[in-house]
Protein backbone atom coordinates (compact mmCIF):
# COMPACT_ATOMS: atom_id res chain seq x y z
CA UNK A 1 13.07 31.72 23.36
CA UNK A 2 12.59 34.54 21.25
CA UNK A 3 9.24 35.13 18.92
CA UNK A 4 11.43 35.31 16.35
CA UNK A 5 13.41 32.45 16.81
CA UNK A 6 10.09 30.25 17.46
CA UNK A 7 8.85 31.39 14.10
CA UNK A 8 11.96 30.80 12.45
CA UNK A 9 12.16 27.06 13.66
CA UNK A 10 8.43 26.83 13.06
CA UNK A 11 9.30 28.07 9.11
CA UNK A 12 12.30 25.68 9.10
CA UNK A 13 10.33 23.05 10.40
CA UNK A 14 7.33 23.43 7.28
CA UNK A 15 10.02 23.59 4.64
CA UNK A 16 11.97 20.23 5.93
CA UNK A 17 8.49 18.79 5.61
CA UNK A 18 8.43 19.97 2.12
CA UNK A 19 11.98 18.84 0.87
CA UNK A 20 11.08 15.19 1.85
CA UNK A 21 7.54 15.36 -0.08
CA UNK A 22 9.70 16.65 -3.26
CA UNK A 23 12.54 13.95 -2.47
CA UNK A 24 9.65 11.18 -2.17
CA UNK A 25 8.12 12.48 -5.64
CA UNK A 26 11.50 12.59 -6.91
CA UNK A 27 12.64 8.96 -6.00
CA UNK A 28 8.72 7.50 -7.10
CA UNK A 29 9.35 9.31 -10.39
CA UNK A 30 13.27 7.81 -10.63
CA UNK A 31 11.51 3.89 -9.56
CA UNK A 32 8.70 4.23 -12.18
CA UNK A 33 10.97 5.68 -14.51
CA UNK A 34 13.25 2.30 -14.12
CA UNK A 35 10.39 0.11 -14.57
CA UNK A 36 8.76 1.70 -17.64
CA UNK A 37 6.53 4.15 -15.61
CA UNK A 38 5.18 7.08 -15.69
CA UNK A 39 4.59 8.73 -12.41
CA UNK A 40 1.22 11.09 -12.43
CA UNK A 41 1.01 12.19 -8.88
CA UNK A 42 2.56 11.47 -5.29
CA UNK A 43 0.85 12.18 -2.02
CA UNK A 44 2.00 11.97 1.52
CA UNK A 45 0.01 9.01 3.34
CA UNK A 46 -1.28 8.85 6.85
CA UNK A 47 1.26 7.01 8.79
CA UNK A 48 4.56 7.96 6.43
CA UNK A 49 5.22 6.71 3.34
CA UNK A 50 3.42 8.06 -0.17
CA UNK A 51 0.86 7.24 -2.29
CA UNK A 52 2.05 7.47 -5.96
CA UNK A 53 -0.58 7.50 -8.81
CA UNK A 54 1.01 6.20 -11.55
CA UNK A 55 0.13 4.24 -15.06
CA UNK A 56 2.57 1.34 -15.95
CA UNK A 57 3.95 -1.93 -18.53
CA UNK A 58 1.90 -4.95 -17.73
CA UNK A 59 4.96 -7.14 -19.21
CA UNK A 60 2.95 -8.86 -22.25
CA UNK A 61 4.58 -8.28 -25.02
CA UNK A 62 1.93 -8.46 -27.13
CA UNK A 63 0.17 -5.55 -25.27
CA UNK A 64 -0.35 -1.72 -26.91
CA UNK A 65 2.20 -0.65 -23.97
CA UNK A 66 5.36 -2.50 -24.84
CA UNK A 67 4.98 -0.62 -28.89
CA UNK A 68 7.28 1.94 -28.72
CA UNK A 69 5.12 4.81 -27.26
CA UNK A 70 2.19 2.54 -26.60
CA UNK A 71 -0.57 3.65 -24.25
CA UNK A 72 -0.11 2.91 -20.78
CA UNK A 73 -1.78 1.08 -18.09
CA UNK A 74 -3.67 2.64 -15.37
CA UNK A 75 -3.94 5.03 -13.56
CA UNK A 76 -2.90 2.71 -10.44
């Protein structure tokens, strides 16, 4: 195999890793978004899967986050 081609793979290889990190933000940001959410930071976590930071509804609705624009709960 070819330097070249080694480095190429090894470049292809970095920016697979980095489409799934923006796919996982992407589909944490869609879930939250469906349950009221708001999504303030996903990380990769050891062992696959992510670790979203993210403030949400509690589901009261007598709570300051089911007003219309209410303050959120969190960050979780």
């Amino acid at each position: 195999m070819t330097k070249s081609l080694k480095s190429f793979r090894e470049r292809r290889a970095k920016i697979d890793t980095e489409i799934e990190q923006l796919e996982s933000q992407l589909d944490a940001q869609e879930r939250a978004g469906q349950k009221g959410a708001e999504v303030l930071e996903v990380k990769p976590a050891r062992g696959g899967g992510s670790y979203v930071l993210q403030k949400v509804k509690c589901g009261k609705s007598s709570c300051r986050c089911a007003r219309a624009g209410g303050e959120l709960h969190g960050p979780y």
